[in-house]
PDB file of N, CA and C in Angstrom:
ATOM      1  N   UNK A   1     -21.005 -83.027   2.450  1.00  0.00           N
ATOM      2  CA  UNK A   1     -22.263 -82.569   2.973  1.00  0.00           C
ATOM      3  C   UNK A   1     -23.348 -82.910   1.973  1.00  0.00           C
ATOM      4  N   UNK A   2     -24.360 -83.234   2.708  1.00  0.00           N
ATOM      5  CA  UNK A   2     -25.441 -83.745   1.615  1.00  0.00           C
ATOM      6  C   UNK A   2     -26.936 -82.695   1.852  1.00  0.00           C
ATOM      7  N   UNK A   3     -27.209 -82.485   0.600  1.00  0.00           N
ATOM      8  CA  UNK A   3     -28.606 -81.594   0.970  1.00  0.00           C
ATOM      9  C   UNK A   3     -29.850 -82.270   1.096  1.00  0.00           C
ATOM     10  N   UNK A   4     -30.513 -81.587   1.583  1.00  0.00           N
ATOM     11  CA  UNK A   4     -31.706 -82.245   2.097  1.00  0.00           C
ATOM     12  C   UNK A   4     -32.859 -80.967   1.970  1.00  0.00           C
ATOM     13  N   UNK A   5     -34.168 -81.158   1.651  1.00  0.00           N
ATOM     14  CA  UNK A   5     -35.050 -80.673   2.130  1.00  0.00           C
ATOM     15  C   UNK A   5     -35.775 -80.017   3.357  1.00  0.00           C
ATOM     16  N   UNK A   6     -36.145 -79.451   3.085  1.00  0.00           N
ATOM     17  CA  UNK A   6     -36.875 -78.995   4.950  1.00  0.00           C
ATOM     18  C   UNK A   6     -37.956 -78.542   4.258  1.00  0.00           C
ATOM     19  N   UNK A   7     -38.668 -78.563   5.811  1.00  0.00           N
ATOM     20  CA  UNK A   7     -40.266 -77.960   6.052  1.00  0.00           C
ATOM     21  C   UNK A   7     -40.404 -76.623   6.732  1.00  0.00           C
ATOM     22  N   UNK A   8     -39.497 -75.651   6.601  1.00  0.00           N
ATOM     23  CA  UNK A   8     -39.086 -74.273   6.752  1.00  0.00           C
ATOM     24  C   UNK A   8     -40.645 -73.618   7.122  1.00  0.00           C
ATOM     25  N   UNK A   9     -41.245 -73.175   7.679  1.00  0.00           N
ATOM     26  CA  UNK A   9     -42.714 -72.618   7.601  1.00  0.00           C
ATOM     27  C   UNK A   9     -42.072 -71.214   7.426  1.00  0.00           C
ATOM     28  N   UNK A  10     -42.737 -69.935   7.098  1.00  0.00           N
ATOM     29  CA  UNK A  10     -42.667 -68.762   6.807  1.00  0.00           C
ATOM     30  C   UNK A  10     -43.978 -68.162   7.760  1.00  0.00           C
ATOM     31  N   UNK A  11     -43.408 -67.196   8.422  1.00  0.00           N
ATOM     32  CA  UNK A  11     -44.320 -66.568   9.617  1.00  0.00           C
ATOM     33  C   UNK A  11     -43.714 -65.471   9.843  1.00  0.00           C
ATOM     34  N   UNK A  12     -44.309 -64.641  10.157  1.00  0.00           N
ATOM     35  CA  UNK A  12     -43.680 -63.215  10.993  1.00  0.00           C
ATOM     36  C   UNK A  12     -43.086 -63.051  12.174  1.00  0.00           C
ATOM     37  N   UNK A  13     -42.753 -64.548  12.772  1.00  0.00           N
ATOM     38  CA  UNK A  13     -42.081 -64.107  14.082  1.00  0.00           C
ATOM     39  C   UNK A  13     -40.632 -63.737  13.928  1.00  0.00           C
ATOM     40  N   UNK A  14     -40.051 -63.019  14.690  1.00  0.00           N
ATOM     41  CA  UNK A  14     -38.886 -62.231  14.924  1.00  0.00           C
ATOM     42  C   UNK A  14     -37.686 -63.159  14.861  1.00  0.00           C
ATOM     43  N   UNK A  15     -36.606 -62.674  13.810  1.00  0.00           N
ATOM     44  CA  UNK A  15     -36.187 -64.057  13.930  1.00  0.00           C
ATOM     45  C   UNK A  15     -35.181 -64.327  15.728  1.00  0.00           C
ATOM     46  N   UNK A  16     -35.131 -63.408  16.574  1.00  0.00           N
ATOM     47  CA  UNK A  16     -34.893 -63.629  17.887  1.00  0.00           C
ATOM     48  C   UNK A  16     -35.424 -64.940  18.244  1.00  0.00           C
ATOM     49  N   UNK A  17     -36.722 -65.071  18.127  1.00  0.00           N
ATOM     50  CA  UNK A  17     -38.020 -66.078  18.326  1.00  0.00           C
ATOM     51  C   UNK A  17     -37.748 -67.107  18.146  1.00  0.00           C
ATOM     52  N   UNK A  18     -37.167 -66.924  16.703  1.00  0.00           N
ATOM     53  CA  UNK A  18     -37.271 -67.962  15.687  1.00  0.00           C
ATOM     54  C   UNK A  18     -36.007 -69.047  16.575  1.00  0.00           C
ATOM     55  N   UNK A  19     -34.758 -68.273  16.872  1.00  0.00           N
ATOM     56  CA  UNK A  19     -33.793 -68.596  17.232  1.00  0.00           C
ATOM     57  C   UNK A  19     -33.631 -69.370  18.942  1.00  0.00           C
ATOM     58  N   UNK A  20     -35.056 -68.510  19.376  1.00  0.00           N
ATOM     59  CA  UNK A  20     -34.973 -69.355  20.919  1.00  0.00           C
ATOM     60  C   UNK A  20     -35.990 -70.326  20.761  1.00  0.00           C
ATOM     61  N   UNK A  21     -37.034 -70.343  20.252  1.00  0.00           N
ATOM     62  CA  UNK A  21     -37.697 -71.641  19.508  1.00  0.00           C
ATOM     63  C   UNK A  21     -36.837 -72.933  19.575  1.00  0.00           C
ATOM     64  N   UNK A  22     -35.819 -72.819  18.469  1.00  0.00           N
ATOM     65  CA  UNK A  22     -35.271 -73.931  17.737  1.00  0.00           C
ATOM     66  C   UNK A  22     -33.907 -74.392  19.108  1.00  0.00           C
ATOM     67  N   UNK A  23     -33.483 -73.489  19.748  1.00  0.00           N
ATOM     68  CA  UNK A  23     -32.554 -73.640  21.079  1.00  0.00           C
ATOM     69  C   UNK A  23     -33.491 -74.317  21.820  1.00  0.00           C
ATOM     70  N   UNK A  24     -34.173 -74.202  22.129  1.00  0.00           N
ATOM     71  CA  UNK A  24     -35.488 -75.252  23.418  1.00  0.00           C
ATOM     72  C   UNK A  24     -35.250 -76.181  22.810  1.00  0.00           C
ATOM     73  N   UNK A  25     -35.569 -76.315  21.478  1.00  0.00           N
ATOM     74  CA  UNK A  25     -36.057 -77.938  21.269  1.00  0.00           C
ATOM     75  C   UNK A  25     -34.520 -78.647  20.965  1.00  0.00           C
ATOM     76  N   UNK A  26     -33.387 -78.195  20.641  1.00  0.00           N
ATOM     77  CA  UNK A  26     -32.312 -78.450  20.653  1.00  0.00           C
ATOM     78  C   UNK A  26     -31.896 -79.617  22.156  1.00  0.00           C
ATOM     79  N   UNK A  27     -31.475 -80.959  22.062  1.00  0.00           N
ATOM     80  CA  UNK A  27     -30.569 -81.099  23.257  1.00  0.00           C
ATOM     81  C   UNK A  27     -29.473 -80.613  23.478  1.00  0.00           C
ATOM     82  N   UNK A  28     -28.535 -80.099  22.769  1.00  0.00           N
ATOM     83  CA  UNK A  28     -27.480 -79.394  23.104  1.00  0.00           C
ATOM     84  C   UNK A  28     -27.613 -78.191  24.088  1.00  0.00           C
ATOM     85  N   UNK A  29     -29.124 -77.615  23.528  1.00  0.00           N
ATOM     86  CA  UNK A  29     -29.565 -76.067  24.115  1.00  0.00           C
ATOM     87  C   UNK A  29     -28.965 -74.880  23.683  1.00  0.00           C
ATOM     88  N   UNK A  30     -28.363 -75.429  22.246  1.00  0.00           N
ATOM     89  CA  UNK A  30     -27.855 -73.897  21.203  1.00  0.00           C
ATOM     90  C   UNK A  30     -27.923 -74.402  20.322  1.00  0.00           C
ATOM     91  N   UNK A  31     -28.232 -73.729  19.309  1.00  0.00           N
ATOM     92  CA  UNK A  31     -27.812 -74.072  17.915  1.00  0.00           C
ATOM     93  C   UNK A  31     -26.648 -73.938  17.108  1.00  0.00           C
ATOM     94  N   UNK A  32     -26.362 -74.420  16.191  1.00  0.00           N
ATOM     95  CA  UNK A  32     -24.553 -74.815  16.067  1.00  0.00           C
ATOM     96  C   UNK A  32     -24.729 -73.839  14.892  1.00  0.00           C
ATOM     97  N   UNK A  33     -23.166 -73.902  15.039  1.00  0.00           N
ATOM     98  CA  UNK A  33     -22.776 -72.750  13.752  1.00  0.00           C
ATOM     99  C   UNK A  33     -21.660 -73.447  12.884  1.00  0.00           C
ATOM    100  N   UNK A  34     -21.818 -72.178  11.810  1.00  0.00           N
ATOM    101  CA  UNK A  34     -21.108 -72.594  10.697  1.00  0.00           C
ATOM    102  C   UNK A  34     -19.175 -73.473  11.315  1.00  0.00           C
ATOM    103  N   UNK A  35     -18.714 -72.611  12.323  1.00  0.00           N
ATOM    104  CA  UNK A  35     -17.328 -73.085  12.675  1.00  0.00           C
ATOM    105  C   UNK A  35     -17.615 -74.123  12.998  1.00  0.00           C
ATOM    106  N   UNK A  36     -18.061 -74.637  14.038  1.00  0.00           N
ATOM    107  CA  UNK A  36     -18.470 -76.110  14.336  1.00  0.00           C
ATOM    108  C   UNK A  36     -18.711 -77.137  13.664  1.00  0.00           C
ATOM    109  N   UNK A  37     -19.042 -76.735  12.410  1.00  0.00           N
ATOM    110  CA  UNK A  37     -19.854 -78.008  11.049  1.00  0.00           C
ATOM    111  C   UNK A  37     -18.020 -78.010  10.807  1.00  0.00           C
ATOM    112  N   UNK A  38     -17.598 -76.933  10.323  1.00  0.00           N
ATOM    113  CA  UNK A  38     -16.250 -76.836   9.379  1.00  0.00           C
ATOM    114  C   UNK A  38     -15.266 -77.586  10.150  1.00  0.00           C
ATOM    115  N   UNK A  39     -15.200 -77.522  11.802  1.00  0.00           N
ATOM    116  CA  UNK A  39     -14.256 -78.266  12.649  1.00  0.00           C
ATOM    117  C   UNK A  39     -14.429 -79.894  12.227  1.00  0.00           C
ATOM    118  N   UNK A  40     -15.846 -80.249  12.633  1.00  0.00           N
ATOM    119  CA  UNK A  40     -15.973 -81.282  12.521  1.00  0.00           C
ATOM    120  C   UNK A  40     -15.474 -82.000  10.694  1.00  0.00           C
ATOM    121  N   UNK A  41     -15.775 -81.642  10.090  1.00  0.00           N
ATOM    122  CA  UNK A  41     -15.728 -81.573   8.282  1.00  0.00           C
ATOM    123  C   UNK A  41     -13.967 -82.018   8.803  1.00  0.00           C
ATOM    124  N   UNK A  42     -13.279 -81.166   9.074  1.00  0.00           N
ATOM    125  CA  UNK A  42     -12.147 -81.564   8.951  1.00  0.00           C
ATOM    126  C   UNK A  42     -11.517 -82.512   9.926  1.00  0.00           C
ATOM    127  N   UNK A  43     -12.489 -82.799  10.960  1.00  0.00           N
ATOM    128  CA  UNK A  43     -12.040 -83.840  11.665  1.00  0.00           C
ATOM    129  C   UNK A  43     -12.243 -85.290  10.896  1.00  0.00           C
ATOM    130  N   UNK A  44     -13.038 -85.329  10.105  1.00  0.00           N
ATOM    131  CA  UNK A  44     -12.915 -86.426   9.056  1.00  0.00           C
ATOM    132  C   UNK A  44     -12.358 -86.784   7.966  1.00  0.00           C
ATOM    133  N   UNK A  45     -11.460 -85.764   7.804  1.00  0.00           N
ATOM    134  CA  UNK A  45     -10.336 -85.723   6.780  1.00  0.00           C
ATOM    135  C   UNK A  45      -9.065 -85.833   7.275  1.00  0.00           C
ATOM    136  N   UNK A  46      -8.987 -86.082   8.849  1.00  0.00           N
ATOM    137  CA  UNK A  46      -7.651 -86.881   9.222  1.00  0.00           C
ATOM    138  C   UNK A  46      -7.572 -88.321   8.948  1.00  0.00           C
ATOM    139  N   UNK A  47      -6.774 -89.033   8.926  1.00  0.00           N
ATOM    140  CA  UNK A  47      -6.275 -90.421   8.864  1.00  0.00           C
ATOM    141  C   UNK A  47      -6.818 -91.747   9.301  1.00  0.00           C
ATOM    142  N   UNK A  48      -6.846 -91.053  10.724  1.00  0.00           N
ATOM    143  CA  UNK A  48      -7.782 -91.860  11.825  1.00  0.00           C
ATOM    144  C   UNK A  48      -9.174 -92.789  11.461  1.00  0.00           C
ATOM    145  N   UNK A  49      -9.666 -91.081  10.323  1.00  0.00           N
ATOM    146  CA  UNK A  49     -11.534 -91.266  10.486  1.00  0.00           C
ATOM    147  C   UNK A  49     -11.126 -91.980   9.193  1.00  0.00           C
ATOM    148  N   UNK A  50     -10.727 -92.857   8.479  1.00  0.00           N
ATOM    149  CA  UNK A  50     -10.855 -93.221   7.103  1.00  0.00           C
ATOM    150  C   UNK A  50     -11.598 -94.432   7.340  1.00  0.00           C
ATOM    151  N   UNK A  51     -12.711 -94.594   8.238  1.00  0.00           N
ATOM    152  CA  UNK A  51     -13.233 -95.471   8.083  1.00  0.00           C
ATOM    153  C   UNK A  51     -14.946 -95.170   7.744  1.00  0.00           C
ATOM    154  N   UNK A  52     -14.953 -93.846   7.994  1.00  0.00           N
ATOM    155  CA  UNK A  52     -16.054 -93.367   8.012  1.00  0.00           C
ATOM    156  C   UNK A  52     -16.137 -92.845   6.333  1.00  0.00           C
ATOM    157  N   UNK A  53     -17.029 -94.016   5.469  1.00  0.00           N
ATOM    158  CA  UNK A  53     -17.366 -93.953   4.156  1.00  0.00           C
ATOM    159  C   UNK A  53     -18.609 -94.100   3.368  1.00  0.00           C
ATOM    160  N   UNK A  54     -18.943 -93.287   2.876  1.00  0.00           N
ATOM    161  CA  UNK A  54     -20.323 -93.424   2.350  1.00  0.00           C
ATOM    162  C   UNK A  54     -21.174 -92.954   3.145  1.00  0.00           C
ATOM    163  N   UNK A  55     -21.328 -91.966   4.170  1.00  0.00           N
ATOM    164  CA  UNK A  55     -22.229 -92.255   5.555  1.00  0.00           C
ATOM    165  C   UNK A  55     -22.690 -90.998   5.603  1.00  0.00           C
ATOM    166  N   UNK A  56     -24.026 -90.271   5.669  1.00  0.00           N
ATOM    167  CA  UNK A  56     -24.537 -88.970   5.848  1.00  0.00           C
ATOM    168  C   UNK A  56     -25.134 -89.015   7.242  1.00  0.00           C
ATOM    169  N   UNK A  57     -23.835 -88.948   8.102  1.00  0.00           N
ATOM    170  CA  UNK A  57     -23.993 -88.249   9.424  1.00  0.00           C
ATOM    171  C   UNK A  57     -25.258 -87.254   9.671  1.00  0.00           C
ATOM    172  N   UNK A  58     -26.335 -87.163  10.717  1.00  0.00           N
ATOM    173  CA  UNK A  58     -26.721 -85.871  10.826  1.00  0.00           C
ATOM    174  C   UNK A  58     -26.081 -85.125  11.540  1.00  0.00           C
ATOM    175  N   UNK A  59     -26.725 -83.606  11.562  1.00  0.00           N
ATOM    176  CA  UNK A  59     -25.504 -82.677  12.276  1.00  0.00           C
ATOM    177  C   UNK A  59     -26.606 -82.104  12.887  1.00  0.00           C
ATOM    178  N   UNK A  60     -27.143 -82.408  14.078  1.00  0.00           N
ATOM    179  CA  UNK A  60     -28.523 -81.210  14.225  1.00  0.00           C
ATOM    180  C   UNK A  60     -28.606 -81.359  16.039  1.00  0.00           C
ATOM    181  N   UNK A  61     -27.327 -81.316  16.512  1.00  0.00           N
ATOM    182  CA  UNK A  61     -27.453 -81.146  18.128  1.00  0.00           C
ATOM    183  C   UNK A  61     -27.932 -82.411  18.828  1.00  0.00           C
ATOM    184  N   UNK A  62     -28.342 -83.199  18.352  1.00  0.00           N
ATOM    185  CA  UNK A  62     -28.657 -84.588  18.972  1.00  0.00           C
ATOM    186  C   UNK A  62     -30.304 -84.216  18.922  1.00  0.00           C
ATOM    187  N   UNK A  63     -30.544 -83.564  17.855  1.00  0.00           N
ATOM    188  CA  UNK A  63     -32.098 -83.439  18.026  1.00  0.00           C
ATOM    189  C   UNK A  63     -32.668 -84.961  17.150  1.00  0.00           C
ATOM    190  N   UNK A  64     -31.856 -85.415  16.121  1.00  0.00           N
ATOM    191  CA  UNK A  64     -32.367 -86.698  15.729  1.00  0.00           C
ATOM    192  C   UNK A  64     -32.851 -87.685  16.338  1.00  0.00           C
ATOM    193  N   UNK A  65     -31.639 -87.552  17.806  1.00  0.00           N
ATOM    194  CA  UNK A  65     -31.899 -88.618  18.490  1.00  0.00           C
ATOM    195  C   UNK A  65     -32.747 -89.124  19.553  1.00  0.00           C
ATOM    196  N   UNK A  66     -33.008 -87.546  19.619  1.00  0.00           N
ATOM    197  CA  UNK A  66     -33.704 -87.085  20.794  1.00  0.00           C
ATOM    198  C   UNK A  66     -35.693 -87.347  20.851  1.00  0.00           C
ATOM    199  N   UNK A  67     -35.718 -87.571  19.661  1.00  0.00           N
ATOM    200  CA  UNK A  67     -36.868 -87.619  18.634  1.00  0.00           C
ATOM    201  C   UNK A  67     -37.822 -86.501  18.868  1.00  0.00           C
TER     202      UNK A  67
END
């Protein structure tokens, strides 16, 4: 996993808000959780994926792609 920066704003909305906010703009239409990152994490540590090297995947619901 690689870290990255963000542009986090700080506001008083609820984080309920905060949470259906970021679900709209999501294409998936949820936001992912910690089990889901960890499934995937280990789906690249089978055999199969040893081709996938050097490469910082994003993980953000297809919102990258989605632009």
């Amino acid at each position: 996993m690689a870290r990255s920066r963000t542009t986090a704003r700080r506001n008083r909305r609820s984080k309920r808000s905060v949470k259906t906010d970021d679900a709209a703009r999501i294409p998936l239409g949820r936001r992912g959780r910690p089990a889901g990152i960890a499934a995937w994490i280990l789906g690249l540590a089978d055999p199969l994926a040893d081709r996938l090297t050097g490469q910082v995947p994003p993980v953000g619901g297809g919102l990258a792609v989605a632009g």
